[in-house]
C-alpha atoms as a PDB file:
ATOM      1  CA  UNK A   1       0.000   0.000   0.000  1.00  0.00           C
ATOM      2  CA  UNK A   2       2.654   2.276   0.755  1.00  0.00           C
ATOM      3  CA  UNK A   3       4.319   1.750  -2.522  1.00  0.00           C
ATOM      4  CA  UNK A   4       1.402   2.934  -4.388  1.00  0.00           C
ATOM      5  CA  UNK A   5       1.091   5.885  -1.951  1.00  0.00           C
ATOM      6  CA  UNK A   6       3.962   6.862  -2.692  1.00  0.00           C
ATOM      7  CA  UNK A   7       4.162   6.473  -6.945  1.00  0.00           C
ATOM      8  CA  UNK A   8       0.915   8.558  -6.804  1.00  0.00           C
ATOM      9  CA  UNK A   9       2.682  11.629  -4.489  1.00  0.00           C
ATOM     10  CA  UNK A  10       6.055  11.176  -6.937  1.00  0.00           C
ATOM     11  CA  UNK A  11       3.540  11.484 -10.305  1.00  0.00           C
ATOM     12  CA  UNK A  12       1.704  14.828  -9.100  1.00  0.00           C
ATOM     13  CA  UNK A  13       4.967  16.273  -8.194  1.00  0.00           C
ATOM     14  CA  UNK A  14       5.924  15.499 -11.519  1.00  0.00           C
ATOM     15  CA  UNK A  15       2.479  16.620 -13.255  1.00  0.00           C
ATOM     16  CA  UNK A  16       3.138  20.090 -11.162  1.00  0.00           C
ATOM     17  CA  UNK A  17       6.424  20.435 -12.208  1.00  0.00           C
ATOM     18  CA  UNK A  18       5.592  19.646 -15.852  1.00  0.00           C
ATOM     19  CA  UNK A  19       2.578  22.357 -15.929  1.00  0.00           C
ATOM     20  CA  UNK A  20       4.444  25.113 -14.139  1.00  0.00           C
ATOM     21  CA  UNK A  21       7.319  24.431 -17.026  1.00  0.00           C
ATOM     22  CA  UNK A  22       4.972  24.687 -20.132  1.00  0.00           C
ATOM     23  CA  UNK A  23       2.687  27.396 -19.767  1.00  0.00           C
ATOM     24  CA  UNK A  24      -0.092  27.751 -22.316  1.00  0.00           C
ATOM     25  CA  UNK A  25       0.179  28.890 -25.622  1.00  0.00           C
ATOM     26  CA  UNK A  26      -0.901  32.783 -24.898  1.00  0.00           C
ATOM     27  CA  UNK A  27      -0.120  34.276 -28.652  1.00  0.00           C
ATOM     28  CA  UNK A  28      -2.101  31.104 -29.957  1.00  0.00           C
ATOM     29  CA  UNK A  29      -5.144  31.648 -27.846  1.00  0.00           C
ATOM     30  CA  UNK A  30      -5.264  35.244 -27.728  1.00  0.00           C
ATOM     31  CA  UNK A  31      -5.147  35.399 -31.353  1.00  0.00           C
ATOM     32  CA  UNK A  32      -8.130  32.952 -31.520  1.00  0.00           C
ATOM     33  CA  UNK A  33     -10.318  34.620 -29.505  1.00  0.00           C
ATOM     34  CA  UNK A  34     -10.297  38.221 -30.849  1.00  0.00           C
ATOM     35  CA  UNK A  35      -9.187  37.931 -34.495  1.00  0.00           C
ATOM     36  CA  UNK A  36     -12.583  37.136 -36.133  1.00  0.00           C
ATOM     37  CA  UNK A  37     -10.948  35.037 -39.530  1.00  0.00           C
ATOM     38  CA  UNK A  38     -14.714  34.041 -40.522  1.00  0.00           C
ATOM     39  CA  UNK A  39     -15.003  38.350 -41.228  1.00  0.00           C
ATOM     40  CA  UNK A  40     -11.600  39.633 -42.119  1.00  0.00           C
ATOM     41  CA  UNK A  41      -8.120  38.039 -42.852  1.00  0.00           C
ATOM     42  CA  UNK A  42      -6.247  41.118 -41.432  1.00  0.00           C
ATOM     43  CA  UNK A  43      -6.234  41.414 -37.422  1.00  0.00           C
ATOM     44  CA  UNK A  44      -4.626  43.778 -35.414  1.00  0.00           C
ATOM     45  CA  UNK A  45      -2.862  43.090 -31.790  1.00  0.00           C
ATOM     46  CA  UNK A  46      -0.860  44.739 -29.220  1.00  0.00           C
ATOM     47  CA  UNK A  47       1.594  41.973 -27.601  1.00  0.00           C
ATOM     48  CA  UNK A  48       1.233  44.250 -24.157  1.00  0.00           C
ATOM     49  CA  UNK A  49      -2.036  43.130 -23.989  1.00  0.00           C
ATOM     50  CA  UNK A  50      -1.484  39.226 -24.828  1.00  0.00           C
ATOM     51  CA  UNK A  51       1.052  38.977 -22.447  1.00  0.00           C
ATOM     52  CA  UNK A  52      -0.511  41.674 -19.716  1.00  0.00           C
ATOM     53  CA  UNK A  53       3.047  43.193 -19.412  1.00  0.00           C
ATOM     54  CA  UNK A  54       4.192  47.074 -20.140  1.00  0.00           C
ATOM     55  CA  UNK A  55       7.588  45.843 -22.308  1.00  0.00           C
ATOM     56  CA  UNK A  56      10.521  47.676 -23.966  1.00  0.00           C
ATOM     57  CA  UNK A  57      11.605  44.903 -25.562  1.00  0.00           C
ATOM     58  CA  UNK A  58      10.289  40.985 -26.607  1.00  0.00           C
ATOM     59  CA  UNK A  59      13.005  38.834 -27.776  1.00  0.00           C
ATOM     60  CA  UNK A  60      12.263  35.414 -29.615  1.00  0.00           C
ATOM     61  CA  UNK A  61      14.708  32.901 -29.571  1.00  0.00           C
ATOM     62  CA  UNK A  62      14.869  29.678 -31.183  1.00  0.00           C
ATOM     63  CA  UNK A  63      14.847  26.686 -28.713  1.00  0.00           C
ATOM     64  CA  UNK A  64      18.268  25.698 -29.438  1.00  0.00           C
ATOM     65  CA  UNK A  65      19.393  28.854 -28.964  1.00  0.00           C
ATOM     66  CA  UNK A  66      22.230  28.718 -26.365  1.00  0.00           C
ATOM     67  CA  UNK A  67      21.745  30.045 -23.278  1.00  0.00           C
ATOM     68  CA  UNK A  68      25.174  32.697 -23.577  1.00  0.00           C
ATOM     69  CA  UNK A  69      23.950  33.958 -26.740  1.00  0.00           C
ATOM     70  CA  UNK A  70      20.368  34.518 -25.145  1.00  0.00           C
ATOM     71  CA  UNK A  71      22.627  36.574 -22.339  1.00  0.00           C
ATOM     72  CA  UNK A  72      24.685  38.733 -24.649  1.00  0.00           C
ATOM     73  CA  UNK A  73      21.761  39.444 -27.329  1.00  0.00           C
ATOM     74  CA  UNK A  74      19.856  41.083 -24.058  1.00  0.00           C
ATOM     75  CA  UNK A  75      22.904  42.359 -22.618  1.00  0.00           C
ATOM     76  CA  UNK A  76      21.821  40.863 -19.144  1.00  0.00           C
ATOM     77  CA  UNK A  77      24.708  38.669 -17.958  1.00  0.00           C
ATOM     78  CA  UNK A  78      22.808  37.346 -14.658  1.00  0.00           C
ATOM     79  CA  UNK A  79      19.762  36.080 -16.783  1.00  0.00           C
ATOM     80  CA  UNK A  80      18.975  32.301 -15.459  1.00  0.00           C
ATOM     81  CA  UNK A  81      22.915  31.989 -14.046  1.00  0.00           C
ATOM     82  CA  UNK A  82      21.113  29.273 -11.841  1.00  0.00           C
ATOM     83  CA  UNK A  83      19.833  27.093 -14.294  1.00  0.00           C
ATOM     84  CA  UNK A  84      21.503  24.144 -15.353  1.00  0.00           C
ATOM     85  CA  UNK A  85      19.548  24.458 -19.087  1.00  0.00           C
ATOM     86  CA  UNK A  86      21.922  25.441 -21.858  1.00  0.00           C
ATOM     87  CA  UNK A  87      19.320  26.313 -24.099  1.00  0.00           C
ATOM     88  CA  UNK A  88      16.625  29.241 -24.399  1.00  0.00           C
ATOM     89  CA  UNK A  89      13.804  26.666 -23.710  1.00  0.00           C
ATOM     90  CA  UNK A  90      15.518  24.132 -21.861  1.00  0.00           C
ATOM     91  CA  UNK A  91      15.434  21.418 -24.189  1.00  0.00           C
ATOM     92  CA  UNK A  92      15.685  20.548 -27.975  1.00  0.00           C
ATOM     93  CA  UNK A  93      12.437  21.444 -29.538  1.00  0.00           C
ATOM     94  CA  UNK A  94      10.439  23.433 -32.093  1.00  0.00           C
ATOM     95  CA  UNK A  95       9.149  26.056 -30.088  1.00  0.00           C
ATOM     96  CA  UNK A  96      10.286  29.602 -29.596  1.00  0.00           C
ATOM     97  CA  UNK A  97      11.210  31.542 -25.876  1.00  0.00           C
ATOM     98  CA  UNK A  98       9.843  35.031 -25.799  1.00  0.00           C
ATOM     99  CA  UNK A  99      11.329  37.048 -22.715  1.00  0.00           C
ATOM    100  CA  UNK A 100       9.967  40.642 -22.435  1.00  0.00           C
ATOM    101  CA  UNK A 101      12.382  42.857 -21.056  1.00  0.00           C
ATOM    102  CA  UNK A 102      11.458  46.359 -19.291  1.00  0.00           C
ATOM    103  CA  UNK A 103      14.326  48.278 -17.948  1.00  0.00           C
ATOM    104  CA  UNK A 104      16.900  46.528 -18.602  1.00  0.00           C
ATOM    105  CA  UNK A 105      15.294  43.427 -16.546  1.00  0.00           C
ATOM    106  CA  UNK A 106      13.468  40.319 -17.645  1.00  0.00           C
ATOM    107  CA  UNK A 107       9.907  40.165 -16.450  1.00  0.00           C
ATOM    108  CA  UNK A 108       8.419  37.602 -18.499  1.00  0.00           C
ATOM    109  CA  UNK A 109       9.407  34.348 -20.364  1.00  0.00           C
ATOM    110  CA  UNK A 110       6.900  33.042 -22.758  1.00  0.00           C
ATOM    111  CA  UNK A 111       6.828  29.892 -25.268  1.00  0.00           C
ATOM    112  CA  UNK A 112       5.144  29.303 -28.848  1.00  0.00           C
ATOM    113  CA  UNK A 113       5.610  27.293 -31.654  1.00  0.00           C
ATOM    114  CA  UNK A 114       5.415  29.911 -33.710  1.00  0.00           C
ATOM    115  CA  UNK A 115       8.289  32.249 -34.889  1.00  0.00           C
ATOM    116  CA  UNK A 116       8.033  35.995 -35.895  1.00  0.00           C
ATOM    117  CA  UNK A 117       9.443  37.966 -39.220  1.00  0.00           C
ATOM    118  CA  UNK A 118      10.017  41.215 -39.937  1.00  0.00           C
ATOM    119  CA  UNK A 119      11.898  42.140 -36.669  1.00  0.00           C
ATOM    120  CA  UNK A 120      15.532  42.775 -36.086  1.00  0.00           C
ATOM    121  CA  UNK A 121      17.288  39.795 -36.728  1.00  0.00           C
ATOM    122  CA  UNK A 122      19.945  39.845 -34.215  1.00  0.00           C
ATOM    123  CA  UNK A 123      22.348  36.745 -34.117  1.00  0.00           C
ATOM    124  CA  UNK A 124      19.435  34.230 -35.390  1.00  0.00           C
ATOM    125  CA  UNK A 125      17.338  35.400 -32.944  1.00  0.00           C
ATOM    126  CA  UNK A 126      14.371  38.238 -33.053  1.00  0.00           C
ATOM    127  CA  UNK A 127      14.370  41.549 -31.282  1.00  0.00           C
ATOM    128  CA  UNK A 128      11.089  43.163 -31.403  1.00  0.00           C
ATOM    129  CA  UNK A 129      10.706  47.110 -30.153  1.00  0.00           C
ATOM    130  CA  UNK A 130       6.926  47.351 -31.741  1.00  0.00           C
ATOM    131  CA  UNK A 131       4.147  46.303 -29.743  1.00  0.00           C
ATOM    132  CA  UNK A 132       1.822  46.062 -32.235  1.00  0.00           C
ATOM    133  CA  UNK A 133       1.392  43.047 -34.748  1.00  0.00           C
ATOM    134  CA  UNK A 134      -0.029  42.226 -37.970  1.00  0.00           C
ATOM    135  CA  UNK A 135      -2.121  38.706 -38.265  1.00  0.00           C
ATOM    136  CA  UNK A 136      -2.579  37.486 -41.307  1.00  0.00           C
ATOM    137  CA  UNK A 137      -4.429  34.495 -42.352  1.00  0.00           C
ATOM    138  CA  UNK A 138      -2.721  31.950 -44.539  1.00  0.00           C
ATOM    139  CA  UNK A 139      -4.598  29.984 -46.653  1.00  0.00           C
ATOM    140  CA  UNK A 140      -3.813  26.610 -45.176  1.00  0.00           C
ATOM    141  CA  UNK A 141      -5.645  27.734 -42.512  1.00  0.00           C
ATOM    142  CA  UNK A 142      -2.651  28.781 -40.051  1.00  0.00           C
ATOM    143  CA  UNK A 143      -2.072  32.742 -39.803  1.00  0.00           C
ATOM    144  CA  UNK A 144       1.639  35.004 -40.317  1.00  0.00           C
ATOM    145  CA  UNK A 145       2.335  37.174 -37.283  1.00  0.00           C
ATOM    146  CA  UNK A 146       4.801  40.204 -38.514  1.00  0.00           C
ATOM    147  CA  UNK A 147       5.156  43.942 -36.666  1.00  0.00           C
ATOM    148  CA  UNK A 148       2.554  46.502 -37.701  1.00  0.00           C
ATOM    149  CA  UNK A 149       4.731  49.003 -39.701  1.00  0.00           C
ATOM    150  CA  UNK A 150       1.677  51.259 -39.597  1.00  0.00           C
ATOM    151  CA  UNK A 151       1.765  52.181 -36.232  1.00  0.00           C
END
């Protein structure tokens, strides 16, 4: 009995530690629920607001990103010192870190699977000054996310 007792304790430490780790998709959803595709394939969004964060600065990196370059893009040498990760997500994957940086300080770290264009390429990564983005629809049914030059 105590063997299963303690399995079940081990697995929803685990299942905490894996949902605190990958938060949910907030570009993906946000996008979903107030660009209206069905009316218009051109939408309109301020990251601020996805993310509920005043920003200077997002930065998208590429999951195998190395964690040094991450450091010396942002020009914050202390950034995740603690972690043993040596990678901007953590681990080898597809998806994209977004860290939001206000002041000179991180104080946000996001994931997608989704990668942006038309910001400043800097090293292979992105470095994004303009709030506001451009959604387009694509016609396989995904949408393009690229900075709002009109703002």
């Amino acid at each position: 009995m105590k063997v299963r007792e303690i399995a079940f304790a081990i697995f929803g430490l685990l299942y905490m530690l894996y949902s605190t780790c990958v938060p949910p998709q907030k570009i993906e959803k946000y996008i979903e629920k107030n660009c209206h595709f069905e009316k218009t394939d051109t939408c309109y969004i301020d990251m601020r607001n996805v993310f509920k964060k005043n920003y200077d600065v997002m930065y998208v990196f590429h999951s195998s990103t190395r964690l040094k370059t991450v450091r010396d893009i942002m020009g914050i040498d202390n950034y995740r010192k603690w972690c043993r990760e040596t990678t901007a997500v953590g681990y080898d994957s597809d998806e994209f870190t977004i860290i939001l940086v206000k002041d000179g300080k991180v104080i946000a770290r996001h994931f997608t699977e989704r990668g942006f264009s038309g910001c400043t390429r800097v090293n292979f990564s992105d470095m994004c000054t303009n709030p506001i983005f451009k959604i387009t629809e694509t016609k396989c049914g995904g949408y393009r996310t690229i900075p709002a030059k009109d703002f």
